[in-house]
C-alpha atoms as a PDB file:
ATOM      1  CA  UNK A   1      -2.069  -8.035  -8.599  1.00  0.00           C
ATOM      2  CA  UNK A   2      -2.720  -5.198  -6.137  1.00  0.00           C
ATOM      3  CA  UNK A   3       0.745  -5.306  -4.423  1.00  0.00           C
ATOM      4  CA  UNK A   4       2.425  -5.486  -7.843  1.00  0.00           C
ATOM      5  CA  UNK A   5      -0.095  -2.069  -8.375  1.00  0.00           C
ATOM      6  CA  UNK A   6       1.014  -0.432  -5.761  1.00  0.00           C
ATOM      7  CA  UNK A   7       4.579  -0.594  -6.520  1.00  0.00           C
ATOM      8  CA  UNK A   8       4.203   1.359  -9.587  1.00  0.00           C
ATOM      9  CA  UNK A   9       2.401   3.577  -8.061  1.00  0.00           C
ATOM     10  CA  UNK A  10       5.038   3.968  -5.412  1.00  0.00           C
ATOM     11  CA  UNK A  11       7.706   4.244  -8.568  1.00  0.00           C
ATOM     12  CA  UNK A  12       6.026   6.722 -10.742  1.00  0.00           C
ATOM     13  CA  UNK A  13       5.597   8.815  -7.343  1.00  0.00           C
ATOM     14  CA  UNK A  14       9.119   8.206  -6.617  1.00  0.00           C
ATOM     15  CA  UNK A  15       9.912   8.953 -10.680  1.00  0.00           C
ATOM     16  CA  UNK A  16       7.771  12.535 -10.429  1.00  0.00           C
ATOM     17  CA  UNK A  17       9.686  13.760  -7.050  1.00  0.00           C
ATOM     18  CA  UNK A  18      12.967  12.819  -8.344  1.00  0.00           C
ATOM     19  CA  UNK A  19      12.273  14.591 -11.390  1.00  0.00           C
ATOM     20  CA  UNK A  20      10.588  18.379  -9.452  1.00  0.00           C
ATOM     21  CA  UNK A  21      13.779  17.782  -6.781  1.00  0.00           C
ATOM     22  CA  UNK A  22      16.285  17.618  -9.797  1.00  0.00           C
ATOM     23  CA  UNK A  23      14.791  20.422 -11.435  1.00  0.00           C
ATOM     24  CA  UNK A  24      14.785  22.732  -7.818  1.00  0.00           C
ATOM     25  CA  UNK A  25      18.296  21.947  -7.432  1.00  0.00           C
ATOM     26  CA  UNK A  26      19.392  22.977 -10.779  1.00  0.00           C
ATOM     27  CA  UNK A  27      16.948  25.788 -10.824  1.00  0.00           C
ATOM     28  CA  UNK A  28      18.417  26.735  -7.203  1.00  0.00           C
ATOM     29  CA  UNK A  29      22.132  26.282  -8.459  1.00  0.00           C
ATOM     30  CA  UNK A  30      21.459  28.428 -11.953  1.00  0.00           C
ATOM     31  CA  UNK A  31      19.466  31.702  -9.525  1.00  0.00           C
ATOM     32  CA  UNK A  32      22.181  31.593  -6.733  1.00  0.00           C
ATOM     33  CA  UNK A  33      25.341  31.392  -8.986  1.00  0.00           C
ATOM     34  CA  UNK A  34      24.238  32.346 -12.373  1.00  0.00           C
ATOM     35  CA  UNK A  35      22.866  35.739 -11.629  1.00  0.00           C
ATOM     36  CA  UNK A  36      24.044  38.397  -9.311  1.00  0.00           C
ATOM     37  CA  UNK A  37      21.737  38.620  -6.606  1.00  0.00           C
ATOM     38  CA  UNK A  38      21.217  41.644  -4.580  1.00  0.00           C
ATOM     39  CA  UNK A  39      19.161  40.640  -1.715  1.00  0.00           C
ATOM     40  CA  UNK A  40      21.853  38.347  -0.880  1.00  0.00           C
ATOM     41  CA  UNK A  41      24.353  41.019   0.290  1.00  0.00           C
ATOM     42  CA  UNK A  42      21.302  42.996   2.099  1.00  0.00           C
ATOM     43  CA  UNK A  43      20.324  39.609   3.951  1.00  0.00           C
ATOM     44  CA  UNK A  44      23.683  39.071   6.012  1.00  0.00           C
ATOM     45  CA  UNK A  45      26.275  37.678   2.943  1.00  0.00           C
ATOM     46  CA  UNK A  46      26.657  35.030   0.899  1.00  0.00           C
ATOM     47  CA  UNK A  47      28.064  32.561   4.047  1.00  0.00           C
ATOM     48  CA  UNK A  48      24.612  33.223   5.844  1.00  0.00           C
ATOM     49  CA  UNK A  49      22.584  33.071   3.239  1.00  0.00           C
ATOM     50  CA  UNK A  50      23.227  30.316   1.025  1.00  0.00           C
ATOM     51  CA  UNK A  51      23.773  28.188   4.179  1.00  0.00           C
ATOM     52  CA  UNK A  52      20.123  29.187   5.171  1.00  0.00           C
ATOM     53  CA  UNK A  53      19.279  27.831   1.691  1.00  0.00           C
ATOM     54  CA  UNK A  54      20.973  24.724   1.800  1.00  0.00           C
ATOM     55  CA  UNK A  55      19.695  23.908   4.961  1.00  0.00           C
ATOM     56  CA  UNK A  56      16.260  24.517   4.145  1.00  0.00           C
ATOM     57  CA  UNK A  57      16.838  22.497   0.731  1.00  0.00           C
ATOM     58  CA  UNK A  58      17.950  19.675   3.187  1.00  0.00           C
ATOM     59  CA  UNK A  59      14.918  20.068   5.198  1.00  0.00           C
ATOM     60  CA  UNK A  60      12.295  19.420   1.940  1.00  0.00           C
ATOM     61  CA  UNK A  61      14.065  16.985   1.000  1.00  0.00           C
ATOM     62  CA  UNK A  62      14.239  15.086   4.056  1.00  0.00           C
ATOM     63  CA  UNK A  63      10.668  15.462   4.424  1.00  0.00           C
ATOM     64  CA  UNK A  64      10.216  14.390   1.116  1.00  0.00           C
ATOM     65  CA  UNK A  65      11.783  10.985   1.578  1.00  0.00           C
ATOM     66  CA  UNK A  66       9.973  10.936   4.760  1.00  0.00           C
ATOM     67  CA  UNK A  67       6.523  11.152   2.868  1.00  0.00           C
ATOM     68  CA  UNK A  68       8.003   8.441  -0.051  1.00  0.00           C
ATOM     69  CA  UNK A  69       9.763   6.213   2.411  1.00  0.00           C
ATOM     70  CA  UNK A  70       7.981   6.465   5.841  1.00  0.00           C
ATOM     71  CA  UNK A  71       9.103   3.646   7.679  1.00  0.00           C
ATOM     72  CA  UNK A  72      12.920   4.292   6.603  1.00  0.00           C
ATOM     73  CA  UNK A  73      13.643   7.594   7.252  1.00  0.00           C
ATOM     74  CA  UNK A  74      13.703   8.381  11.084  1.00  0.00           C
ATOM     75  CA  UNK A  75      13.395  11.891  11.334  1.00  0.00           C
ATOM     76  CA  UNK A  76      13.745  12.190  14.998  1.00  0.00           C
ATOM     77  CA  UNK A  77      17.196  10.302  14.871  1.00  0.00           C
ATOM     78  CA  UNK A  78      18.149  12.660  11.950  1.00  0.00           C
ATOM     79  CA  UNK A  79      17.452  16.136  13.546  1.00  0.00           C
ATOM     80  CA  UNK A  80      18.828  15.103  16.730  1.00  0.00           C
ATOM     81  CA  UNK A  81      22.055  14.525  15.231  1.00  0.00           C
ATOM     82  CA  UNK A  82      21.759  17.816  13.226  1.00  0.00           C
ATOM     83  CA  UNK A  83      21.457  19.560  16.243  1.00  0.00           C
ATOM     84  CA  UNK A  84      24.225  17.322  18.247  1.00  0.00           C
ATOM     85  CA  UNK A  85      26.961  18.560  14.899  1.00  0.00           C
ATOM     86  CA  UNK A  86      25.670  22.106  15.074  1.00  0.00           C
ATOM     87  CA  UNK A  87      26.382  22.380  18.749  1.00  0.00           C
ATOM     88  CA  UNK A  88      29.529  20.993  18.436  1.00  0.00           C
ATOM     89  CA  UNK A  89      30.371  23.111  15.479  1.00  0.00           C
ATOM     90  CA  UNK A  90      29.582  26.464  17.111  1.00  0.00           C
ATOM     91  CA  UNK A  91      31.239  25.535  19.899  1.00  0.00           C
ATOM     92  CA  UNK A  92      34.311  24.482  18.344  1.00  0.00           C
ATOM     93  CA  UNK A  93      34.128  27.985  16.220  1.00  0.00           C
ATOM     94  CA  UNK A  94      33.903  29.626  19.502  1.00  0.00           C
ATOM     95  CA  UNK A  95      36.640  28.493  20.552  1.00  0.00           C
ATOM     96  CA  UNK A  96      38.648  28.617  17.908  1.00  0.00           C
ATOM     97  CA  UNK A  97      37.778  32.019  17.305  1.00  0.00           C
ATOM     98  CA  UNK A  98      38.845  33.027  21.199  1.00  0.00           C
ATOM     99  CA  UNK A  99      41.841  31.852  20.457  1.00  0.00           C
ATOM    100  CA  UNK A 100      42.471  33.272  17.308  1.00  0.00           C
ATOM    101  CA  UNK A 101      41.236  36.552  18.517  1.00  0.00           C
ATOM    102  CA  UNK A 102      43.933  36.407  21.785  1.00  0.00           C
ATOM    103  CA  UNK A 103      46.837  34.959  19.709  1.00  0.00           C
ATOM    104  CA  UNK A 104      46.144  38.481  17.202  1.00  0.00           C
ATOM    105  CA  UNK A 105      45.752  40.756  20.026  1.00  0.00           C
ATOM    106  CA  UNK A 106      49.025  39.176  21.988  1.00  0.00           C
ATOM    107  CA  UNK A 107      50.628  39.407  18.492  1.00  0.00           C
ATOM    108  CA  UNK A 108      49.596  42.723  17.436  1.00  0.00           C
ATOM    109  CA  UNK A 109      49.397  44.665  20.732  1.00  0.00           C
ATOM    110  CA  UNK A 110      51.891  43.110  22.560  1.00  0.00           C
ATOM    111  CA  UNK A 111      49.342  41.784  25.498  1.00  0.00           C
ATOM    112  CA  UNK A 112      49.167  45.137  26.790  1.00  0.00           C
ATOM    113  CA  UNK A 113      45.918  47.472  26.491  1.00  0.00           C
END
């Protein structure tokens, strides 16, 4: 009887979360695209800031399915491989952007300063 208890428990908690993470991401969605936002511009662009949102988003939720689902979610695994894609994103940009940024000025200037 107690084990049957405790999983609804665990499904109403899971039910209530789903529900307040559903709402935040429509609620998120509706401030950020619905209405112009001013302190958007001011804080670096839309690029920098919405990805600062998103990845914070990702971050709660993550640690909420830590807190529902302790023993499945490894969150050590996860944020090392956030940080391994990351890496190898800026790095790629980098060099993609050194690249870009001599092929323009070899274009445009002719290679000579």
């Amino acid at each position: 009887m107690q084990k049957q208890k405790n999983k609804f428990e665990n499904f109403l908690i899971s039910l209530k979360l789903g529900f307040f993470l559903a709402f935040h991401v429509l609620q998120t969605f509706d401030t950020l695209y619905q209405t112009k936002q001013s302190d958007v511009s001011m804080a670096g662009g839309a690029v920098f800031s919405y990805s600062l949102i998103s990845a914070v988003n990702g971050m709660v939720l993550l640690g909420s399915f830590k807190f529902m689902y302790p023993e499945l979610i490894n969150t050590s695994n996860a944020s090392g491989r956030v940080w391994d894609c990351t890496l190898s994103f800026w790095r790629l940009a980098w060099h993609y952007g050194c690249s870009a940024a001599a092929w323009t000025y070899v274009r445009c200037c002719g290679g000579n300063a």
